[in-house]
Protein backbone atom coordinates (compact mmCIF):
# COMPACT_ATOMS: atom_id res chain seq x y z
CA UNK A 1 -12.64 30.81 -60.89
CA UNK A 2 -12.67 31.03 -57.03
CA UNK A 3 -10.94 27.39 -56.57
CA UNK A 4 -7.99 28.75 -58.93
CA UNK A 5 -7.75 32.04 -56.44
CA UNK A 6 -7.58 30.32 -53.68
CA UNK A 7 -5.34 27.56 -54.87
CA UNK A 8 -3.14 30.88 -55.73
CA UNK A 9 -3.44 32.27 -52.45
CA UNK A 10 -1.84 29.33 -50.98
CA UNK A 11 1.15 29.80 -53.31
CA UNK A 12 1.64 33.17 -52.45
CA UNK A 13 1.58 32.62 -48.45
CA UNK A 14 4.31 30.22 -48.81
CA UNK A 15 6.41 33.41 -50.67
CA UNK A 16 10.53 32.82 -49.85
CA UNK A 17 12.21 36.02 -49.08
CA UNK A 18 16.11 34.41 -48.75
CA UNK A 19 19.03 36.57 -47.80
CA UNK A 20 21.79 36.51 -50.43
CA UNK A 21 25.24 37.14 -50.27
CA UNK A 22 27.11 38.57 -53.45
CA UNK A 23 31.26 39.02 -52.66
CA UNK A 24 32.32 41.81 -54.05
CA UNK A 25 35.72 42.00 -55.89
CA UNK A 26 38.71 43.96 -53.58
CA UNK A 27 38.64 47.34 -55.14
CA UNK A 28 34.49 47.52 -55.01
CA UNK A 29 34.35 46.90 -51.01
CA UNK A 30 32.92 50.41 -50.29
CA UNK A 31 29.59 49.31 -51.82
CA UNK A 32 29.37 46.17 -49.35
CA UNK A 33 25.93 45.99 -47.41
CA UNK A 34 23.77 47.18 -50.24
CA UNK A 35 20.77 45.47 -50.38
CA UNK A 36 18.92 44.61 -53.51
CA UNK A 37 14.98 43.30 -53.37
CA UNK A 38 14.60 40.75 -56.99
CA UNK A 39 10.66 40.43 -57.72
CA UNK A 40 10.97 38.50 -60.97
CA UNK A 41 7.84 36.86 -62.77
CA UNK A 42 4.88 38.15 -60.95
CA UNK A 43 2.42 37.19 -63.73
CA UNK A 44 -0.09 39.64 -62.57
CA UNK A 45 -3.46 39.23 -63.61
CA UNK A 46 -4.63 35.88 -63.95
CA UNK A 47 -4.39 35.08 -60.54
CA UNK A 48 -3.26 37.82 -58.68
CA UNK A 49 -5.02 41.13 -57.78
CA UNK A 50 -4.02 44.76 -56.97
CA UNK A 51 -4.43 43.57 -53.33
CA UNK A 52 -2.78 40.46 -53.60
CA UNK A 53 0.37 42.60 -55.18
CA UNK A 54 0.58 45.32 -52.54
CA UNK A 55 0.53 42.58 -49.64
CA UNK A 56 3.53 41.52 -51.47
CA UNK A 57 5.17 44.74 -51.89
CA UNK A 58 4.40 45.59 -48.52
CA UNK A 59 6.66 42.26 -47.87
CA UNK A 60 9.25 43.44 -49.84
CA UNK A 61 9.33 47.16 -48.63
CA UNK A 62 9.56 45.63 -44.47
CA UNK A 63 13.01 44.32 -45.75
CA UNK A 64 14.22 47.84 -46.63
CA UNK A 65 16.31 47.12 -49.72
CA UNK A 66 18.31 49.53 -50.96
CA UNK A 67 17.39 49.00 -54.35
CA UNK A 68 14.36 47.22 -56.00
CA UNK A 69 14.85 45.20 -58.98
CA UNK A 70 12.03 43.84 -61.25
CA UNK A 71 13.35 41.28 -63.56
CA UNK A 72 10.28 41.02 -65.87
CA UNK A 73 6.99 39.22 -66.64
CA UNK A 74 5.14 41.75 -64.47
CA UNK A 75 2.33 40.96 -66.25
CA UNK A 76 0.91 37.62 -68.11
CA UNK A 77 -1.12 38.45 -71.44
CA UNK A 78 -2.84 41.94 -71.02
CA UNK A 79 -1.31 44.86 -71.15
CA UNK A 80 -3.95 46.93 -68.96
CA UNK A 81 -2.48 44.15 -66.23
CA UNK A 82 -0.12 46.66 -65.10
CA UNK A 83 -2.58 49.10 -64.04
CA UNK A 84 -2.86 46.22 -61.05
CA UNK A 85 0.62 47.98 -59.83
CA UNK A 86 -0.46 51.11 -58.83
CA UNK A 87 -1.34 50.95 -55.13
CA UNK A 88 1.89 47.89 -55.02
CA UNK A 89 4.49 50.28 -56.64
CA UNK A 90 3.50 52.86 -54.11
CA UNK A 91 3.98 51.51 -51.25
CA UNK A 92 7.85 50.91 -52.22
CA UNK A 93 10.49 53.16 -50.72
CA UNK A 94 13.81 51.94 -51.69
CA UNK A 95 16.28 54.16 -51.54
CA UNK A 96 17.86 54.37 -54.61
CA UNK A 97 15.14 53.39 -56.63
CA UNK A 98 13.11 51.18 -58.51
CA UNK A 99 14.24 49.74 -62.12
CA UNK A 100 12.45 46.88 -64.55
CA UNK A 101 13.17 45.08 -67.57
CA UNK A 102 11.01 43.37 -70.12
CA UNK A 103 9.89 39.80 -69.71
CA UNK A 104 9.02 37.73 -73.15
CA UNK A 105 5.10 38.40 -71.58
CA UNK A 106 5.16 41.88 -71.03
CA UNK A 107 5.62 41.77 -74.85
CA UNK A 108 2.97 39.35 -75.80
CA UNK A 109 0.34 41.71 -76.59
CA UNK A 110 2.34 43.11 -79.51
CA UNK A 111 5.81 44.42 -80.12
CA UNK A 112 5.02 48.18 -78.74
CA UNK A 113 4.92 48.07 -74.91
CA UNK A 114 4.96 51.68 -74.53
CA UNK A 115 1.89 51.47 -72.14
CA UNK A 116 4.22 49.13 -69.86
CA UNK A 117 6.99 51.23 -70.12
CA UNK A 118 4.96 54.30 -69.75
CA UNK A 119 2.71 53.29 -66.54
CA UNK A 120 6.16 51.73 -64.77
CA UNK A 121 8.06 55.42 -65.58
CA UNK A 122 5.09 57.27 -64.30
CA UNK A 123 4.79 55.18 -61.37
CA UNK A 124 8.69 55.63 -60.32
CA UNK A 125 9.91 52.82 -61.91
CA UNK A 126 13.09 53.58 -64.41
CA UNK A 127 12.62 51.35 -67.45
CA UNK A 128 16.65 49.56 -68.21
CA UNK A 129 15.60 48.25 -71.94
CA UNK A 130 19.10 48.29 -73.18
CA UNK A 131 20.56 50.75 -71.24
CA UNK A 132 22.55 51.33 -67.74
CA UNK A 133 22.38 53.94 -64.92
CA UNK A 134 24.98 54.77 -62.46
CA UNK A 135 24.46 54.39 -58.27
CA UNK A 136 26.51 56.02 -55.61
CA UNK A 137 26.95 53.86 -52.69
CA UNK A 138 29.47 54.16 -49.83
CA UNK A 139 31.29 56.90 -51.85
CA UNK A 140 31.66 54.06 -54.44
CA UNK A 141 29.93 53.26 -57.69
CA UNK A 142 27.83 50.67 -59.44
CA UNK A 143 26.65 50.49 -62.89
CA UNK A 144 22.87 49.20 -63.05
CA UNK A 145 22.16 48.22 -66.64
CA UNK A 146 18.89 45.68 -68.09
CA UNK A 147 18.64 44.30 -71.12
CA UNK A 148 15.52 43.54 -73.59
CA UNK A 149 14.23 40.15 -73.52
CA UNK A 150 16.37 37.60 -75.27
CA UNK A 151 13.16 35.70 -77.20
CA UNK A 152 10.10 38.30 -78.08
CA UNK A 153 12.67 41.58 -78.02
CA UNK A 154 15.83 43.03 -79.15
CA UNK A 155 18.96 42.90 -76.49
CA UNK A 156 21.52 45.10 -76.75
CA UNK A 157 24.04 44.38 -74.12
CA UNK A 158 26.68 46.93 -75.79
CA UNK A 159 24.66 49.71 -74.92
CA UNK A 160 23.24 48.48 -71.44
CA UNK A 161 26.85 48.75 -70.71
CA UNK A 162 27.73 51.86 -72.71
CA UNK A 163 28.92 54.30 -69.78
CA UNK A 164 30.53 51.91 -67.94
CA UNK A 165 34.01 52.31 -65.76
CA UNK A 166 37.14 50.85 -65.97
CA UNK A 167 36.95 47.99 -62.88
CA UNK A 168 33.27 49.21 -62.05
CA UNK A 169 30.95 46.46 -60.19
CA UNK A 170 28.47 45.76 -62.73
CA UNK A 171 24.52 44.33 -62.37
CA UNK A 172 22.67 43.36 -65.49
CA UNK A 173 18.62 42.84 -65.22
CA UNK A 174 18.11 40.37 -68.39
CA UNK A 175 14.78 38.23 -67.57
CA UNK A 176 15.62 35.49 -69.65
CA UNK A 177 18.89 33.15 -68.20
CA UNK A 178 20.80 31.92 -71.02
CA UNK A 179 21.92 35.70 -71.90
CA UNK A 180 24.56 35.01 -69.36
CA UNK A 181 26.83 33.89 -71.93
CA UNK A 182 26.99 37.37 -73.23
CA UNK A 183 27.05 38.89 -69.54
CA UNK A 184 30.36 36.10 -68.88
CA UNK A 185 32.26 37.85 -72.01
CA UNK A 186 31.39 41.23 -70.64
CA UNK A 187 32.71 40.72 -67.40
CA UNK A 188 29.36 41.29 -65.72
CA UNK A 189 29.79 40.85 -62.14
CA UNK A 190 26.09 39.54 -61.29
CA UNK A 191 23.70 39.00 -63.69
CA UNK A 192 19.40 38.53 -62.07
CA UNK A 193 17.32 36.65 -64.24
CA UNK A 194 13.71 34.93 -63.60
CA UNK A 195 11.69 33.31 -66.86
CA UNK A 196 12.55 29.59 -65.53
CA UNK A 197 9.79 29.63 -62.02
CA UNK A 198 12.48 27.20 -61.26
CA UNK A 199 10.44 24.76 -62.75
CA UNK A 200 7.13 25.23 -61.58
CA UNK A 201 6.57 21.72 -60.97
CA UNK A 202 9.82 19.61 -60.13
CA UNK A 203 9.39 15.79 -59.55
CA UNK A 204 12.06 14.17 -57.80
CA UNK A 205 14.14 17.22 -57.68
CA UNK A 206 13.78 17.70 -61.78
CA UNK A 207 11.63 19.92 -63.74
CA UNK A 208 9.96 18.56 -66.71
CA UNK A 209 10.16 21.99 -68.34
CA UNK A 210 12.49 25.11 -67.48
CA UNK A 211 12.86 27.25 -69.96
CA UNK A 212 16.92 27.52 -70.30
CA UNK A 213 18.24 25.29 -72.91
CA UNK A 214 21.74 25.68 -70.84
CA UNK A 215 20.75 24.50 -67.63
CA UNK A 216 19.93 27.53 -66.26
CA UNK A 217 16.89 26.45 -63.59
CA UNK A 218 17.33 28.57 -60.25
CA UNK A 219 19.78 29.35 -58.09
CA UNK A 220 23.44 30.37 -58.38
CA UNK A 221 26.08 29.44 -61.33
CA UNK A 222 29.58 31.29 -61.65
CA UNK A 223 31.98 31.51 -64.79
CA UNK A 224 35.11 33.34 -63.78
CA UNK A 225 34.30 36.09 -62.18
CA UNK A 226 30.73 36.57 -63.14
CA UNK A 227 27.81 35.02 -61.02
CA UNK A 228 24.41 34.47 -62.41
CA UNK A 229 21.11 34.46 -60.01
CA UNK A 230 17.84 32.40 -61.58
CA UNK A 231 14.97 33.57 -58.94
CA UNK A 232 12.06 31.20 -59.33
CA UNK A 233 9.64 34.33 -59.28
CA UNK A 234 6.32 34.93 -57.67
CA UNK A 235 3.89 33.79 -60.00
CA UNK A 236 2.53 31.28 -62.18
CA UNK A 237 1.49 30.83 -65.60
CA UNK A 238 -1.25 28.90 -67.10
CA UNK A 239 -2.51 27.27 -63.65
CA UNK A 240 -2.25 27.76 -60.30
CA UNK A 241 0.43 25.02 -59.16
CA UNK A 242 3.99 25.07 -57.84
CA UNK A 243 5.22 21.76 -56.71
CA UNK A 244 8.73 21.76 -55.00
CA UNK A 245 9.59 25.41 -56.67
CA UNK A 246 8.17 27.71 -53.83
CA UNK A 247 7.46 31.54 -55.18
CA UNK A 248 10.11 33.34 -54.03
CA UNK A 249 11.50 37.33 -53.94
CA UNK A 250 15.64 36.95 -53.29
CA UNK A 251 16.77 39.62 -50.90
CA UNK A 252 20.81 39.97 -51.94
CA UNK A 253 23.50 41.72 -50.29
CA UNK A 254 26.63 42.96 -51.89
CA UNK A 255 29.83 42.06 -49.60
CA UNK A 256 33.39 42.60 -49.37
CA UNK A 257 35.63 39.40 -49.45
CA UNK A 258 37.50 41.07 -46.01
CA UNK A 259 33.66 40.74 -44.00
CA UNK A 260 33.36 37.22 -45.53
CA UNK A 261 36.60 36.65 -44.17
CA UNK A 262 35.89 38.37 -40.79
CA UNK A 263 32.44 36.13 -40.53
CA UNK A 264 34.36 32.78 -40.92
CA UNK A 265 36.54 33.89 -38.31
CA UNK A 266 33.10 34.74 -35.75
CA UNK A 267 31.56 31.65 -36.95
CA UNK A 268 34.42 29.33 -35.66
CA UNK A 269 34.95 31.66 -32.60
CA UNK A 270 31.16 32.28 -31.47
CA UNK A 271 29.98 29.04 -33.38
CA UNK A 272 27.44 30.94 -34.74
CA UNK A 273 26.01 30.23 -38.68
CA UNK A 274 26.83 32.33 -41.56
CA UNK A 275 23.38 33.66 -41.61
CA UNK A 276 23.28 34.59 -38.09
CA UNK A 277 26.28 36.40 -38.41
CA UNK A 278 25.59 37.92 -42.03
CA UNK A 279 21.87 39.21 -39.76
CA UNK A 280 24.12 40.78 -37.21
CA UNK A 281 26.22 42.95 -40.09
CA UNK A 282 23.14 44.20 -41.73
CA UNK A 283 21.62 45.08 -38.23
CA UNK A 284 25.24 47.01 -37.73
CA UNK A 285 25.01 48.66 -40.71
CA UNK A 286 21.75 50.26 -41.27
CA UNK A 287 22.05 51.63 -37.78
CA UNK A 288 25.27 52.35 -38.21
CA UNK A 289 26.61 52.10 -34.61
CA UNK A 290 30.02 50.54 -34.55
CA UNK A 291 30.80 46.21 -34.43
């Protein structure tokens, strides 16, 4: 209906793009300053069209991630919904590559999702349904490995990880949160998940419904050594509404603990804020002239 689409439109103008920070562990520091795009949740279909999903890509693509990362629910209940990505997926130019798991919806319309899979691999997008892929960055590696979803599919974190080093910084793409207790007794180093919206609709800071019977809502959480991202996504499900959980597409940057170290030391000397000084270290970087 046209007052749902426009109610939607407003949603999507008020899109987040945040800037991240992910400290890498000591022996991983060659791989600081790569830049991961998280689209999580996009719901496409039921309230947003092929040119409401380009706009959005376009969005992502001006932040020039290194990677992007698609954390599942691309779709909501169809599965001809992700023809809607063709023009989006496009218009995306990251440099090492596009990657996707399954979200519980992408697997509503029956347990075969080859047409998902298929489209996404045809349209550069490598599919990580229990399984991992190496990335050279900074003469370093990184082990990029997604999981299927923990409720309507079949996980198999064993062999997302199979091919792993020894002391290798690890990602793991698992749409739904609460498969971080698996990712904490792997030693995953960041694990992105969506599934939750955040909420959708929080009330005086709570959500009547989230979707992670551990707590899992949005935002950070760290066991040990492994850190856990919730985005709260880009779309909605069932009707057009976010209240106090704005749609959102995290832009996170892996970093060595000696530059988190070295920006303390510039933000009590310049009195400048983390973020401006993170800004001026990406700038640095991709041009690559010297600090």
């Amino acid at each position: 209906m046209p007052l749902t689409h426009w109610l939607h439109r407003r949603i999507r103008n008020r899109l987040e793009m945040p800037d991240l920070t992910m400290p890498l562990r000591p022996a991983n520091e060659s791989l600081s300053g790569l830049r991961i795009a998280f689209v999580s949740d996009v719901h496409a279909g039921s309230f947003l069209d092929e040119a409401d999903l380009t706009e959005i890509c376009l969005r992502v693509q001006a932040q020039e991630p290194d990677l992007v990362l698609f954390g599942g629910d691309m779709i909501n209940t169809r599965d001809r919904e992700i023809l809607l990505f063709r023009r989006a997926l496009a218009v995306l130019k990251p440099r090492y590559g596009m990657f996707a798991v399954p979200g519980n919806h992408d697997h509503f319309f029956g347990p075969d999702i080859s047409l998902w899979q298929g489209f996404l691999e045809d349209n550069g997008v490598q599919v990580l349904m229990n399984r991992g892929v190496r990335i050279e960055h900074g003469g370093q590696s990184l082990w990029l490995c997604g999981v299927d979803d923990l409720t309507e599919g079949d996980p198999d974190l064993d062999a997302a990880l199979d091919g792993r080093r020894e002391g290798e910084t690890s990602i793991l793409l698992s749409h739904h949160p609460d498969f971080f207790c698996e990712a904490v007794d792997a030693d995953v180093d960041l694990q992105l998940s969506g599934h939750t919206h955040g909420g959708q609709i929080r009330i005086g800071g709570k959500a009547p419904l989230h979707h992670s019977k551990l707590g899992y809502e949005q935002g950070w959480f760290i066991e040990g050594e492994s850190r856990l991202y919730v985005g709260r996504g880009v779309g909605v499900t069932v009707l057009p509404i976010r209240i106090g959980a704005p749609p959102e597409v995290p832009m996170i940057t892996l970093r060595s603990l000696v530059e988190r170290t070295e920006t303390k030391a510039l933000v009590q000397e310049q009195e400048l804020t983390v973020d401006q000084v993170d800004s001026l270290i990406e700038t640095v970087q991709r041009t690559s002239e010297p600090v």
